[in-house]
Structures are given as C-alpha cells and as structure tokens.
Protein backbone atom coordinates (compact mmCIF):
# COMPACT_ATOMS: atom_id res chain seq x y z
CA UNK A 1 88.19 101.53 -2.87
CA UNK A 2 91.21 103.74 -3.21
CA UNK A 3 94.84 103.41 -2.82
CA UNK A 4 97.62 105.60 -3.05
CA UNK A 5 101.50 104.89 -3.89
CA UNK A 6 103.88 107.02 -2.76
CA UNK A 7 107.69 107.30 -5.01
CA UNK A 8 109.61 110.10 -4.94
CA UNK A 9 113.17 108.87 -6.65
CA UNK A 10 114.36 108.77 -9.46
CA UNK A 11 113.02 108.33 -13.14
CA UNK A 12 114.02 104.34 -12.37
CA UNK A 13 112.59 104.34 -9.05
CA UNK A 14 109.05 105.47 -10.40
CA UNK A 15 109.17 103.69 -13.25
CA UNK A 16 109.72 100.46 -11.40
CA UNK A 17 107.35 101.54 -9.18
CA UNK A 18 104.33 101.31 -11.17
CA UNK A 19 104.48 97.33 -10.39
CA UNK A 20 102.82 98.30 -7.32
CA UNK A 21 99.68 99.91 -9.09
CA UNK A 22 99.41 96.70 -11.85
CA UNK A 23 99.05 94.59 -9.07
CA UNK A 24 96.71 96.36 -6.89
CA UNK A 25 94.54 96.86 -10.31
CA UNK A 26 94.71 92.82 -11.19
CA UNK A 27 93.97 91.74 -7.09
CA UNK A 28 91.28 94.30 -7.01
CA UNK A 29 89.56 95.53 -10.57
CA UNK A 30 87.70 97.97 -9.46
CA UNK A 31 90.22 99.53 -6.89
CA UNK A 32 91.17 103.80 -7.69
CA UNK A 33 94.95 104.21 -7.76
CA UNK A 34 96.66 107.40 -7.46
CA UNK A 35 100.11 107.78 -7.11
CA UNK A 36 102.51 110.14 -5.87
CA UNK A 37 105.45 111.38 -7.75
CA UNK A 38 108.48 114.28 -8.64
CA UNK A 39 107.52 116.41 -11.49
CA UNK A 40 110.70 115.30 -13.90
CA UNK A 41 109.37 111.40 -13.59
CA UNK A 42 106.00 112.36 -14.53
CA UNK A 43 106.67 111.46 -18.54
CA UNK A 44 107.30 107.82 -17.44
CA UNK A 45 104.09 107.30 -16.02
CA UNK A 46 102.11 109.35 -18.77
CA UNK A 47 99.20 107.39 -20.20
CA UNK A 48 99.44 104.38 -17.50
CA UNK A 49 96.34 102.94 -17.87
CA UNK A 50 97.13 101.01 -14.24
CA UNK A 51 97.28 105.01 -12.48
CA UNK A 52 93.76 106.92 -12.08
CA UNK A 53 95.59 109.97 -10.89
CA UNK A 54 98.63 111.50 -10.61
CA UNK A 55 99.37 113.43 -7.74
CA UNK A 56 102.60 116.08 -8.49
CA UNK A 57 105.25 116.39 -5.75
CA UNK A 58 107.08 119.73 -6.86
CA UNK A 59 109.98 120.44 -6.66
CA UNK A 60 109.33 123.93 -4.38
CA UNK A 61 108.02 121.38 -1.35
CA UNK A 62 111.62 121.03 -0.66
CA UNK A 63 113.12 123.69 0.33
CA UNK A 64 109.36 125.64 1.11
CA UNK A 65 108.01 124.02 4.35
CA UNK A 66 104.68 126.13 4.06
CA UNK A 67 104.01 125.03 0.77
CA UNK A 68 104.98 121.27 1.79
CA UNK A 69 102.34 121.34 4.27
CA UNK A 70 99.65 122.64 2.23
CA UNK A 71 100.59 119.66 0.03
CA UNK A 72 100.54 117.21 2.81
CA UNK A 73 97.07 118.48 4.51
CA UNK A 74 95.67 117.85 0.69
CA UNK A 75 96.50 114.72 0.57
CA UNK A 76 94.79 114.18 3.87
CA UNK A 77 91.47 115.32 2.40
CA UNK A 78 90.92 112.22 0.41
CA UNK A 79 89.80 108.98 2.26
CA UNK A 80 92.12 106.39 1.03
CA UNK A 81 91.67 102.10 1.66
CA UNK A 82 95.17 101.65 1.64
CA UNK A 83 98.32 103.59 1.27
CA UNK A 84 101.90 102.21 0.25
CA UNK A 85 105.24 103.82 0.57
CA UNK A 86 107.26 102.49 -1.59
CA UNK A 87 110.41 104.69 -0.71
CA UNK A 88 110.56 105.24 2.88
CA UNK A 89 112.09 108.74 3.14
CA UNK A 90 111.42 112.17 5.48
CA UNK A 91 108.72 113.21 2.85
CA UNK A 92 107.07 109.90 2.01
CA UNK A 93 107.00 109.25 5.50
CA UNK A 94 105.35 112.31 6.13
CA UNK A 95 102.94 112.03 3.65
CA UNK A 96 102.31 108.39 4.39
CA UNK A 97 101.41 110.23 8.19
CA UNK A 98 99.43 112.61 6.80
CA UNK A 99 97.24 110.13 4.43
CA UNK A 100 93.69 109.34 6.09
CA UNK A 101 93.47 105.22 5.98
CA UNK A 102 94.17 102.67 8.18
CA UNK A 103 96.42 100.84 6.51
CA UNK A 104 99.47 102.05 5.69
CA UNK A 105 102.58 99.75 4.64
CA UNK A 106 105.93 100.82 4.45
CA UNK A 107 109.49 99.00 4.44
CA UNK A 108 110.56 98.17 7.86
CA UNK A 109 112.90 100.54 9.47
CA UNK A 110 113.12 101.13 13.80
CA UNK A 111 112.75 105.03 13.96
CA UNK A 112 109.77 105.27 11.24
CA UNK A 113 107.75 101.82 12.16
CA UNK A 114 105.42 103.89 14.01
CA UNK A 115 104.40 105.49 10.99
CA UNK A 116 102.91 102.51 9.39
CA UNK A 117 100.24 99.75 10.35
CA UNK A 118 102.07 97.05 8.83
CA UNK A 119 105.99 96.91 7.47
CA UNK A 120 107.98 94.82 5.19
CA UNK A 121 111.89 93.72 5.44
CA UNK A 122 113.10 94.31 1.95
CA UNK A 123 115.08 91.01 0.73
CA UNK A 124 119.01 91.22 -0.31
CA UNK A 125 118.29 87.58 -1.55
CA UNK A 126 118.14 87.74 -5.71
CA UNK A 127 115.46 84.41 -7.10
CA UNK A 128 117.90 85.60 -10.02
CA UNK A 129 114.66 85.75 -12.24
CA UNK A 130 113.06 88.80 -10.87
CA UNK A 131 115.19 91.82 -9.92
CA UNK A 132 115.05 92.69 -6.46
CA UNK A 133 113.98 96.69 -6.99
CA UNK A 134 110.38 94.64 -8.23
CA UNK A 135 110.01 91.59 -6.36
CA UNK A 136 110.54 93.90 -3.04
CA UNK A 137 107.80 96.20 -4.15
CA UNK A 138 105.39 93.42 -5.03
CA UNK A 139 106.39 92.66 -0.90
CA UNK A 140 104.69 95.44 -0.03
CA UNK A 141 101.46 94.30 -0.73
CA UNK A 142 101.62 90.99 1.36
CA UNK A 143 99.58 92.39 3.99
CA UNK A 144 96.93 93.44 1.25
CA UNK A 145 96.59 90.08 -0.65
CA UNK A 146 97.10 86.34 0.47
CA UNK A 147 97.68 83.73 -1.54
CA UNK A 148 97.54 84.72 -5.56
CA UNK A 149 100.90 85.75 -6.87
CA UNK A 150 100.96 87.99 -9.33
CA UNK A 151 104.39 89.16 -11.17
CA UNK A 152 104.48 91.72 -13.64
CA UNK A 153 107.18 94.31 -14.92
CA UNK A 154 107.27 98.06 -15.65
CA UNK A 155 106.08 99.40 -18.97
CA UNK A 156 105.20 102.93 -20.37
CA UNK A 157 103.16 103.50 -22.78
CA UNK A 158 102.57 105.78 -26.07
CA UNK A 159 100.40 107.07 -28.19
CA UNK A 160 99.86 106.37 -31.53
CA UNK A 161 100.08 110.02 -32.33
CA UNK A 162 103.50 110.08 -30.35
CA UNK A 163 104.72 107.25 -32.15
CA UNK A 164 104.24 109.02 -35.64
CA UNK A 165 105.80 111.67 -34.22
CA UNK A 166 109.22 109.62 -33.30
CA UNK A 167 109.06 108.09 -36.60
CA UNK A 168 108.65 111.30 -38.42
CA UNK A 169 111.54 112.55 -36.60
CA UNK A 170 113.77 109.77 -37.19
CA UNK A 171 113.10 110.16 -40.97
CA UNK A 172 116.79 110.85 -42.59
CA UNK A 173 118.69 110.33 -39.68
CA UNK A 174 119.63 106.88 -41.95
CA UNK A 175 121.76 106.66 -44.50
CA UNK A 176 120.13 103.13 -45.74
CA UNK A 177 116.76 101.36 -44.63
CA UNK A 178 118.89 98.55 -43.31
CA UNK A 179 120.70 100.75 -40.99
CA UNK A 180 120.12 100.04 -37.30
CA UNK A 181 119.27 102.40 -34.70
CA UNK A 182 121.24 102.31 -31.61
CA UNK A 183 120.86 104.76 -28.32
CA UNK A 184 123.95 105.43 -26.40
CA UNK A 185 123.67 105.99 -22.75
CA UNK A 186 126.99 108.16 -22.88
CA UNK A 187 127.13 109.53 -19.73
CA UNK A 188 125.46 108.16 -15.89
CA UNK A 189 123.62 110.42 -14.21
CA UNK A 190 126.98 111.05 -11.68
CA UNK A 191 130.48 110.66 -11.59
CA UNK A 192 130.34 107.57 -9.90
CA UNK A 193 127.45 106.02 -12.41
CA UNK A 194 129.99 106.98 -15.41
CA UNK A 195 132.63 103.96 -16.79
CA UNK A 196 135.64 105.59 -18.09
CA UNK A 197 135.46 107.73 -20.66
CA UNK A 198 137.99 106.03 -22.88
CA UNK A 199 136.57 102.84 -21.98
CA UNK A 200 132.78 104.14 -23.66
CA UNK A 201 135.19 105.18 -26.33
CA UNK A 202 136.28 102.00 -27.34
CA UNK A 203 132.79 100.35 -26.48
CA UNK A 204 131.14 102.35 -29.37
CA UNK A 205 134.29 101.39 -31.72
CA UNK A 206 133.38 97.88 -31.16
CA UNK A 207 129.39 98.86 -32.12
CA UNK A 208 130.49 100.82 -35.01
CA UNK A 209 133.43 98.56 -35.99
CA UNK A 210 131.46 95.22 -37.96
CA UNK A 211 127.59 96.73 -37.32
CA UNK A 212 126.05 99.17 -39.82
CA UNK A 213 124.81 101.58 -37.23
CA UNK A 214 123.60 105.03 -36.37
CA UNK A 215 124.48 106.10 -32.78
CA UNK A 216 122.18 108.68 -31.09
CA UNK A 217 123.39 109.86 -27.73
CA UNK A 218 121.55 110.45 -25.10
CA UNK A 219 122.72 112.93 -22.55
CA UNK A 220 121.24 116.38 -21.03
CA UNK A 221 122.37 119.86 -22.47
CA UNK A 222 124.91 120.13 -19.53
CA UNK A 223 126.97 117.13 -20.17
CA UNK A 224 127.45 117.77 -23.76
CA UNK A 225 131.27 118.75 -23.71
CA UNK A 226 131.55 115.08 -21.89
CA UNK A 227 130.13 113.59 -24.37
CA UNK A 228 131.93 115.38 -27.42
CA UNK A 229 135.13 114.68 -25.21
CA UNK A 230 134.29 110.70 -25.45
CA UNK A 231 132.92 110.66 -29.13
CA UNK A 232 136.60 112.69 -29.68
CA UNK A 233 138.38 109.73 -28.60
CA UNK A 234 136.40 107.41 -31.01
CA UNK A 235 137.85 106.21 -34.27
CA UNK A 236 136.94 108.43 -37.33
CA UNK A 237 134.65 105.29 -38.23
CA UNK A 238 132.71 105.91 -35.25
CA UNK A 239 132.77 109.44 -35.79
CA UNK A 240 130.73 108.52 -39.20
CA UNK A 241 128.26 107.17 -37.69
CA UNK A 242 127.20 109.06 -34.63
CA UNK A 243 124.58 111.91 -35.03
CA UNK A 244 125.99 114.10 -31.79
CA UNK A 245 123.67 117.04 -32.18
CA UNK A 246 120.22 114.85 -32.69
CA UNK A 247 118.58 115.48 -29.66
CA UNK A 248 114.86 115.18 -27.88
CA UNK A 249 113.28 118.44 -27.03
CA UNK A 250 111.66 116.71 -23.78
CA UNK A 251 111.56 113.69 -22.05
CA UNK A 252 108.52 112.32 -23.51
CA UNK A 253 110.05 112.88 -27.07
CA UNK A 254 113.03 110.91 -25.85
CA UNK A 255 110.46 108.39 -24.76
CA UNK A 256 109.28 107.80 -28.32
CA UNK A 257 112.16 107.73 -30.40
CA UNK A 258 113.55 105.20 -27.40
CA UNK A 259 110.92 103.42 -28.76
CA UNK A 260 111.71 103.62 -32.49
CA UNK A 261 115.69 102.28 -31.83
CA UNK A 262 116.80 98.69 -32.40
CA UNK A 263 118.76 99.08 -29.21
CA UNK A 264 120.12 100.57 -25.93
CA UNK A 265 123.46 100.36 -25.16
CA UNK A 266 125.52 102.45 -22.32
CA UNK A 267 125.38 103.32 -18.41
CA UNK A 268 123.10 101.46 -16.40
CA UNK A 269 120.25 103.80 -15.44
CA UNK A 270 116.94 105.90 -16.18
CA UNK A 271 117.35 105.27 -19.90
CA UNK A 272 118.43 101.32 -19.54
CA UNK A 273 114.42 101.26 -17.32
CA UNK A 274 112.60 102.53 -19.85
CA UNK A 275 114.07 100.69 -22.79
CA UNK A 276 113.49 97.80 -21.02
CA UNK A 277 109.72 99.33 -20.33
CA UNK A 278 109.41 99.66 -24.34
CA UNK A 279 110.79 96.24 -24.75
CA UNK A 280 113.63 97.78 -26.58
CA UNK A 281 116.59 95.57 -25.95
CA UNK A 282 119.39 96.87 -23.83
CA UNK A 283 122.92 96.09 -22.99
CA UNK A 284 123.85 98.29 -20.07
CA UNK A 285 127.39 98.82 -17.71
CA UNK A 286 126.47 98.54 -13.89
CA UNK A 287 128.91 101.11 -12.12
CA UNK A 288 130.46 99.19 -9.55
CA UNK A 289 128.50 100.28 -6.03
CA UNK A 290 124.70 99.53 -7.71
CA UNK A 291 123.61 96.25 -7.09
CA UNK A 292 123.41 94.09 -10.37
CA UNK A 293 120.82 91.59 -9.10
CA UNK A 294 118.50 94.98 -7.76
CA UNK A 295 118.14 95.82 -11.37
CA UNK A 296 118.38 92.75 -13.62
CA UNK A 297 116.97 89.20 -13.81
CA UNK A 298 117.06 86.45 -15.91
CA UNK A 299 112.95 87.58 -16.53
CA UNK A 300 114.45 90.34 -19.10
CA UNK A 301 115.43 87.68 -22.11
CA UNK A 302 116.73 90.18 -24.55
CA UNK A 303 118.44 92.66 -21.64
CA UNK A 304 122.10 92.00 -21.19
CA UNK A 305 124.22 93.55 -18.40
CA UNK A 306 127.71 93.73 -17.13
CA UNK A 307 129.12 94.40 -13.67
CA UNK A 308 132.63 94.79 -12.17
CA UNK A 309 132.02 91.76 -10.15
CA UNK A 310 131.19 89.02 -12.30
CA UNK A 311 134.65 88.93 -13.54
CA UNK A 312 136.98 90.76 -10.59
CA UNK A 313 135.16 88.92 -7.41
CA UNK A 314 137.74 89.82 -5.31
CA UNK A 315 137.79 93.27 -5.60
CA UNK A 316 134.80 93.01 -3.40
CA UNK A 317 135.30 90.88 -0.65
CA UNK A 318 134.45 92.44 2.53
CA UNK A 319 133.82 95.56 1.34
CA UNK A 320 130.47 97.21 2.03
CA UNK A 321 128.62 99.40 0.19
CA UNK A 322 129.94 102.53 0.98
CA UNK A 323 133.54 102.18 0.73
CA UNK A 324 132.22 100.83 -2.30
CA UNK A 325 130.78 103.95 -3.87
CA UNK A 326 134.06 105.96 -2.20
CA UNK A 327 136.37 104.06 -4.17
CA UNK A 328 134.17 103.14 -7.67
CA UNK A 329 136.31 105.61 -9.68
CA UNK A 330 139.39 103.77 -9.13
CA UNK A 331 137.27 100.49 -9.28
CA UNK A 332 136.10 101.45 -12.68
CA UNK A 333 139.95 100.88 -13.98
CA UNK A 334 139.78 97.86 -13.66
CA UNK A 335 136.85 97.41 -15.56
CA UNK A 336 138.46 97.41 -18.96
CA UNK A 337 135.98 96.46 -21.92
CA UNK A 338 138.00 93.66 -23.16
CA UNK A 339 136.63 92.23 -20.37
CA UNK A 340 133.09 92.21 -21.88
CA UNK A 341 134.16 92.50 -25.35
CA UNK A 342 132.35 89.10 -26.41
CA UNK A 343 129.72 89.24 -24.71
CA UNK A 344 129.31 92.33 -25.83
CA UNK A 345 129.48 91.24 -29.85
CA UNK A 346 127.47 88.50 -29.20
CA UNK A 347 124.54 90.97 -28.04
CA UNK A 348 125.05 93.06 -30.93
CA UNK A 349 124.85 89.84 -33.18
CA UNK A 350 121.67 88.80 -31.77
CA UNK A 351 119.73 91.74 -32.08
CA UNK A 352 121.00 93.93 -34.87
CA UNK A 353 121.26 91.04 -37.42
C-alpha cells in the first residue's frame, strides 16, 4: 500500500506537512509514503523516519513546461493507494491529476473539485489547542480513516554525527559555560513578515539587558546589511553579546546548531517551525496579516507568541485579509514592544534561568 503527499510551500508548509505522513504510518504500519516537495525544504524532512521517499520538485519545472511534464508523467508510473494534496495549487493539482490511484483528496475548492475523489473544507475555527495549519491537514485524511484520532506534531530529526558536528561548532562561541544560547530570527522572510527594525532593536536590548546571553542571528547572505542596520541600533551591551558574522554554511547545519540553542526568539516563520520541531523553545512576533491561531496552540507548552491583535482588537474589525497584508507596514507601528515587554521577560525567565 502506497501513498503519496504532495507540498510544495514553504520550509513551514512542508515541515508541518509531515503530520500527514505520521498519521498515515500509525493508521496503517505497513503503508509506503513518499512525498512530494521543493528542493530548498528538502533539509527539513531529511532523515524522517515517517517518509520512504522523497520525490524532488525542482525548481526548473517552473518556468520549463517540458521538463514539468516529464516530471508529472513519472509520477504517473507508480501505482499509488491513495494520494493527498495538501496544498491545492496549479502544480499540485496537476500532479494530483497525473497520479495513478483512485483516491485522491484535496481541500475543497469549485474550479479544481473535479480533480479529486473526495475534498475537505479547511476549518477557520481554532480548538485553541491544535493550530489550525495541523489539525486541517490531519482533515485530509477523514475519508481514509474512521473513527481513531490520532494527533501528532512536526519534528525533524538529526543525526548523532550532525549533532557533534553543531556542538563542535558552537565550541568558543561562549564566553562562560553558563552562558545561554539564543537564535534571533532578525529578519521575516518579506517586508511584510518583518516588525520594525527599531522595534527588534529594542527587543534584543531587553534579551541582552538582565540575561547572560549570546545572540546568533539567523538571516540569509542577502539580508545581512538589514541585519547589521538593526544590531547598529542596539545598545553597545547588546553589541557585546551578539556574534553577527557566525553563520551556517547550509540549511541542515542551521538545523543542528538550532538544535544546540537554549532558545528562539524573533519573526514568526521557517525558523520559529523548526525550533518548535527540535523542541527548542521559541518566542516568536506574528506580522500582523498571518493568522496567530494557524500557527500556534496551547499544545506547544514552552512556545510563546505575540500578535498585533491580542492587544489592538480594533485595528481589525472588518478588515479582511488582504487589506490586511496592504496595510501591515503601517500596522506594525503600532505594535510597539512595550506592548509585550512582560511577557516577553517572563519567557526569558522561564527558560534561560
């Protein structure tokens, strides 16, 4: 019996996604999983012991329609029990066509139902406990298994070998073995994922201020002048204890020492998924057009997160999504950390002491 997932987003997306193949391993133990995925997520899902194969959706497909199609009519070659789309795009829908099974289950939309042989409706509804990005892909396989719940979240796993590595690595970066070991999300992964600049500042002044910390950024070789720009506006305290230039050669690396930190702390995003993945506890700053209760729960026990509208309601009232998004720079003003500031400390308190 063989399935295949299909995720082409992001490295959240298809880490999150990986829910999907747990639970299709625990309902059926002797089931084949491969899953489908973009090249740059592929470190994520490294070493998944829940994913039999990994099937590489390059980057090329996109813009080479003769190449996508070789890639689609490969995929058709293998007979597959069932096939889930967890993303419900042009190219997952295609591939989901392609796919030789009978069952194919997708998330509910008019122009693309014809695709699949069963749909879900994805829920807007939070339980509050489980973040709606899981407990919507768990949906998916309703039409697959009745009656046993099964709830699980994301997790990547290491090596030993990489683990030594990290730890190797990491060797000096500490002034004292009492020092703590925080990762800075520093930058979002756009403009409109970013808080203010001289917000962050202040943010790791607060870390630095009563915490004795080493900050290690994390942010790709083209945002680095952003990032000196923010650690510029940090106090000369701050500036102490930030090591700007350590950086991980590849995502993988990144992975490991991740995994070696006391903490995450920054932007929501990629790197907020896969601390919470290592079980490395995270306090991360939802930009103000992401849905907080898509990515968090009350599930994560040692995961803290902030959003614009738990403490400026208002700002959203009949406002949908997309004006939203259009106006989250000026929305992000009014996010000022003091708003936070405690809750913030009290994080800090509970896991670096």
């Amino acid at each position: 019996m063989k399935f295949l997932v299909i995720q082409l987003k992001m490295i959240g997306d298809v880490l999150t996604s990986t829910v999907i193949c747990e639970s299709l391993k625990y309902h059926f133990p002797k089931a084949t999983v491969h899953m489908v995925a973009n090249e740059n997520t592929l470190p994520v899902l490294a070493e998944n012991p829940f994913i039999d194969e990994l099937i590489v959706f390059k980057k090329e497909y996109r813009s080479n329609k003769k190449k996508f199609y070789s890639f689609l009519k490969s995929v058709q070659k293998t007979k597959y029990y069932g096939v889930i789309d967890a993303l419900g795009k042009l190219e997952s829908n295609l591939i989901t066509y392609f796919a030789t099974s009978d069952i194919k289950i997708g998330i509910h939309k008019w122009y693309t139902a014809w695709v699949y042989s069963n749909t879900i409706i994805e829920s807007k509804q939070s339980d509050e406990v489980t973040p709606l990005a899981i407990s919507n892909r768990l949906l998916l396989l309703q039409h697959l298994v009745k009656g046993k719940k099964f709830i699980t979240y994301p997790k990547i796993y290491l090596t030993d070998l990489e683990i030594s590595k990290a730890k190797d690595t990491l060797k000096g970066i500490k002034k004292a073995k009492a020092q703590k070991l925080v990762m800075v999300n520093i930058l979002g992964s756009s403009p409109h994922k970013t808080y203010p600049k001289k917000y962050m500042a202040h943010i790791l002044d607060v870390i630095c201020e009563e915490n004795d910390v080493i900050l290690l950024f994390n942010y790709i070789p083209e945002q680095k002048k952003e990032a000196q720009s923010i650690l510029q506006q940090c106090s000369n305290n701050t500036k102490n204890c930030t090591q700007f230039n350590f950086y991980a050669p590849s995502l993988r690396d990144f992975i490991a020492i991740l995994s070696q930190c006391d903490l995450l702390v920054g932007n929501e995003g990629g790197a907020v998924n896969m601390a919470k993945a290592l079980n490395i506890p995270s306090f991360c700053i939802f930009s103000p057009f992401i849905l907080k209760q898509a990515w968090h729960g009350n599930a994560y026990k040692n995961h803290e997160s902030v959003h614009l509208k738990d403490f400026r309601p208002e700002l959203f009232e009949q406002v949908d999504k997309k004006a939203i998004k259009k106006k989250s720079k000026q929305l992000y003003q009014y996010f000022q950390p003091q708003l936070f500031e405690e809750i913030l400390k009290y994080f800090l308190k509970n896991n670096l002491h």
